[in-house]
Protein backbone atom coordinates (compact mmCIF):
# COMPACT_ATOMS: atom_id res chain seq x y z
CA UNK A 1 16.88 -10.83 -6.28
CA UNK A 2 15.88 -14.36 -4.65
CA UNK A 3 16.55 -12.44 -1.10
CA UNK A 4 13.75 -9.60 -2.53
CA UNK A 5 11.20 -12.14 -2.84
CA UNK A 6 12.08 -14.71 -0.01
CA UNK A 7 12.04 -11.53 2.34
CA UNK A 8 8.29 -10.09 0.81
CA UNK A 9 6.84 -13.38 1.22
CA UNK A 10 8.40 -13.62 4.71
CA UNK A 11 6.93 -10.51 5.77
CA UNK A 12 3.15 -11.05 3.86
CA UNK A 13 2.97 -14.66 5.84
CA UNK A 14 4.04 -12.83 9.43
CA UNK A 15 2.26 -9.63 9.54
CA UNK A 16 -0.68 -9.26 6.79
CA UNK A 17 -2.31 -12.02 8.88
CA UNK A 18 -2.22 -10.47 11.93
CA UNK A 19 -3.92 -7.16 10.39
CA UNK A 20 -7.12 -8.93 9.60
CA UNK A 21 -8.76 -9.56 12.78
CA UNK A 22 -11.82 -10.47 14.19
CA UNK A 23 -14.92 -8.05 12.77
CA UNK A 24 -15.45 -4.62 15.16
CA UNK A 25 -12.48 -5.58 17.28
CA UNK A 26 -9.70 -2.60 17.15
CA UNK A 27 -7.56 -3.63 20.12
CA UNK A 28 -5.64 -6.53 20.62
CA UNK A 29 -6.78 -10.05 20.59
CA UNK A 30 -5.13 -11.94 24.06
CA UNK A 31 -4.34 -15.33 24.55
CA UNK A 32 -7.77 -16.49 24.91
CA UNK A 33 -8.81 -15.19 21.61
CA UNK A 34 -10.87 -12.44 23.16
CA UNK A 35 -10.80 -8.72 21.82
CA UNK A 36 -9.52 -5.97 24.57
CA UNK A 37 -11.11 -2.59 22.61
CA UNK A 38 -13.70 -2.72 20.56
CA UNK A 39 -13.98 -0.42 17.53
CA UNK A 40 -16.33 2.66 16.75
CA UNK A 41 -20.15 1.26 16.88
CA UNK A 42 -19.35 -1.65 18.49
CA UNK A 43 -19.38 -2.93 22.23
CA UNK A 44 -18.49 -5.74 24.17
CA UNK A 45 -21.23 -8.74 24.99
CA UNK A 46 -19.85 -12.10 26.32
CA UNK A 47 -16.22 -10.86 25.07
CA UNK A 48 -17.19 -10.55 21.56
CA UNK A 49 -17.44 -7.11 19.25
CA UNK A 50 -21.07 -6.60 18.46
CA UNK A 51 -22.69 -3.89 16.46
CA UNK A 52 -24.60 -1.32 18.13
CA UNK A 53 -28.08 -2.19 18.87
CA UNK A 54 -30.88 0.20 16.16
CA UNK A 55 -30.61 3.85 17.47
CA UNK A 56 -27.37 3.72 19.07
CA UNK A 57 -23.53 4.56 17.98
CA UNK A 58 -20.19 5.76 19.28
CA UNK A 59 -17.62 4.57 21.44
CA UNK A 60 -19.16 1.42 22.80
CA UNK A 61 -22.85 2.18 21.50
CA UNK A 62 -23.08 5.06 23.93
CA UNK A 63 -24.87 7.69 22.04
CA UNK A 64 -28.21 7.82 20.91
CA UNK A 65 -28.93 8.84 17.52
CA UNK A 66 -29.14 12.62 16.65
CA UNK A 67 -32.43 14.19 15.27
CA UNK A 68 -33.21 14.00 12.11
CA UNK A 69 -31.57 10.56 11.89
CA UNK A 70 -32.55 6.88 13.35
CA UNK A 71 -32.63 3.17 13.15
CA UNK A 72 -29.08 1.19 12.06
CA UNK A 73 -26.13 3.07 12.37
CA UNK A 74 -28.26 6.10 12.68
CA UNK A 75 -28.53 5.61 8.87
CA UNK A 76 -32.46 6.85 8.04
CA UNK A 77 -33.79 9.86 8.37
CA UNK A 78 -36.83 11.17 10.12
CA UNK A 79 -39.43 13.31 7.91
CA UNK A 80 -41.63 14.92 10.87
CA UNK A 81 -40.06 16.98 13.84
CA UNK A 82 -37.91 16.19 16.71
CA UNK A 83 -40.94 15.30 19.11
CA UNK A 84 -41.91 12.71 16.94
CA UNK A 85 -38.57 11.37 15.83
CA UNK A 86 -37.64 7.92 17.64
CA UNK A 87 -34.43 7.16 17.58
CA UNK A 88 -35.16 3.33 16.49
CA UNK A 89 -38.04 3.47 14.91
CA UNK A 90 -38.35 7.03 13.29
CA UNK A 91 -41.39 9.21 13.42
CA UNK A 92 -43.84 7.87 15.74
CA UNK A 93 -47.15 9.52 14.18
CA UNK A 94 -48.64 7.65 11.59
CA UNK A 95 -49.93 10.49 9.48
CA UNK A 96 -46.01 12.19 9.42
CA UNK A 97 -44.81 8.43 9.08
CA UNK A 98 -42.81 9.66 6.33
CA UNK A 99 -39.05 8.55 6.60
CA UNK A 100 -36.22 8.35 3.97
CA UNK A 101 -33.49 5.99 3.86
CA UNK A 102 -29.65 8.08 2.89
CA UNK A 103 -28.61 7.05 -0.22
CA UNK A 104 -25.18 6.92 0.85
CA UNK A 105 -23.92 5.22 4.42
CA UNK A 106 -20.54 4.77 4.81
CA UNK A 107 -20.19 1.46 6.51
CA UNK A 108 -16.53 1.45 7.70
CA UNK A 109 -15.44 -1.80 9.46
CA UNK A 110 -11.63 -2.26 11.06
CA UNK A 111 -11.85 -5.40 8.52
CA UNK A 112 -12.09 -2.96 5.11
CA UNK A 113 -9.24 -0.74 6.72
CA UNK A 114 -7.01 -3.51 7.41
CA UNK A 115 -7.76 -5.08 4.01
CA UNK A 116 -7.11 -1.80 2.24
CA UNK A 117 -3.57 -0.71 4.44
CA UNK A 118 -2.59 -5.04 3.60
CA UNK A 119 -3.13 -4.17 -0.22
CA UNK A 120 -1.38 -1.12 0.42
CA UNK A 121 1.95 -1.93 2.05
CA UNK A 122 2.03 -4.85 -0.87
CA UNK A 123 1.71 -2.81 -3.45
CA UNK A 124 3.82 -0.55 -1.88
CA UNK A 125 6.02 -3.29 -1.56
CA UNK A 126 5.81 -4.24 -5.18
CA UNK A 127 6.68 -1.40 -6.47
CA UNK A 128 9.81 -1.01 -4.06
CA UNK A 129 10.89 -4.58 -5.21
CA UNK A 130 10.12 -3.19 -9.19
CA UNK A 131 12.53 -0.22 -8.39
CA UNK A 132 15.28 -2.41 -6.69
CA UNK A 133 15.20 -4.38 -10.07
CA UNK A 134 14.91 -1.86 -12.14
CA UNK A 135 18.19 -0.31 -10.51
CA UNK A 136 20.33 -3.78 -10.17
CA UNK A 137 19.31 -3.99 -13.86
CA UNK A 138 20.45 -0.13 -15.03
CA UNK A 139 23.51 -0.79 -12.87
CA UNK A 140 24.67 -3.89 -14.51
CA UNK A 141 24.31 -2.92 -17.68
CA UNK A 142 25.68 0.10 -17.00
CA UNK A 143 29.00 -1.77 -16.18
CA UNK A 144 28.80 -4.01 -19.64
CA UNK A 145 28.55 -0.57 -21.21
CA UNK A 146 31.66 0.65 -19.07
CA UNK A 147 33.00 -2.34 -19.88
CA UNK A 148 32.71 -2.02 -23.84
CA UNK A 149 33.95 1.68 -23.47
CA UNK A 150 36.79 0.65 -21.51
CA UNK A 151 37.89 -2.03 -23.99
CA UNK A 152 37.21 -0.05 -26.95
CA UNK A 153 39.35 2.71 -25.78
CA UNK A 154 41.69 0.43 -24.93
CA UNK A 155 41.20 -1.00 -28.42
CA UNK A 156 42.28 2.72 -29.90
CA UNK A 157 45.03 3.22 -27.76
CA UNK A 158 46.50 -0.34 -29.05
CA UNK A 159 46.04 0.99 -32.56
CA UNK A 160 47.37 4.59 -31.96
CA UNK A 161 51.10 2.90 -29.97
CA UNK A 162 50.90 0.87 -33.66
CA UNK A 163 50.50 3.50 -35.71
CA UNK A 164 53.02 5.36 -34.15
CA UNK A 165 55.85 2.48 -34.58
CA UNK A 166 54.38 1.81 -38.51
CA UNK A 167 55.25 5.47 -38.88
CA UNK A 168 58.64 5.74 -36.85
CA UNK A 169 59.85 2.89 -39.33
CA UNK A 170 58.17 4.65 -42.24
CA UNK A 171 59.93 7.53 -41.32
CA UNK A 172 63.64 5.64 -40.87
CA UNK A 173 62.77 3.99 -44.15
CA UNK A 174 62.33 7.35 -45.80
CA UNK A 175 65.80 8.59 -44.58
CA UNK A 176 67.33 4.93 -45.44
CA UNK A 177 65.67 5.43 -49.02
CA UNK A 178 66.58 8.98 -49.21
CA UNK A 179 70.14 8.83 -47.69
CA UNK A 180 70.58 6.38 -50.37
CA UNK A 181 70.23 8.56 -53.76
């Protein structure tokens, strides 16, 4: 069971780490510590990840944001019509200058996915380990139950082979006793 443990711990302290990396950065990290690929809504300045400027998104902030929607992440929405919808800074006419945030923006960073497959694989891990136990456990005292089977029957057998020879010589003793009258 030692081996169980020493080998989870082995694997948390080699490859968990190298899950979590650097914030909007979904390729590799090189030798210099600089990410190859950003992630979704991100692109590369000075060879860091940065989030997409207000109004942009996509693969490497290409796209502008769609009407109705504007501003971070293309996360508001635009109450007035396309002509006066900015992509940045929402409707443009002060009298329709009417904009809603959504309620709900999913926000969903390389970070949160690595953190949630990390918790994953250890609790998958955990529960593997549990099993294992549970198993070596069942097994060994399935043998000690064997065991006691095996020795009681043994234990019977012993007593039948006795009984038999107490009732041979009960038997000769009846003829001895009998032959005798």
């Amino acid at each position: 069971m030692d081996k169980c443990v020493h080998k989870f711990l082995v694997y948390f302290s080699v490859f968990v780490p190298g899950m979590i990396e650097a914030k909007g950065c979904c390729g590799f990290i090189n030798n210099n510590d600089t990410c190859i690929k950003c992630c979704n809504n991100y692109h590369m300045i000075e060879n860091t990840c940065k989030e997409c400027t207000v109004g942009l998104w996509g693969d490497n902030c290409s796209n502008v944001c769609p009407y109705p929607f504007f501003g971070d992440q293309c996360g508001s929405k635009c109450e007035c019509n396309v002509t006066m919808c900015h992509e940045r800074k929402g409707c443009l006419n002060p009298a329709e200058n009417v904009t809603s945030e959504l309620k709900t923006v999913h926000k969903s960073t390389p970070f949160s996915k690595k953190v949630f497959i990390a918790i994953g694989a250890a609790m998958g891990m955990g529960l593997l380990a549990f099993v294992l136990l549970f198993i070596l456990l069942h097994r060994k005292r399935g043998m000690d139950v064997l065991s006691y089977i095996d020795n009681h029957t043994l234990q019977i057998l012993r007593n039948q082979v006795n009984l038999r020879g107490i009732q041979g010589r009960m038997q000769s003793l009846a003829k001895l006793i009998h032959t005798d009258k």
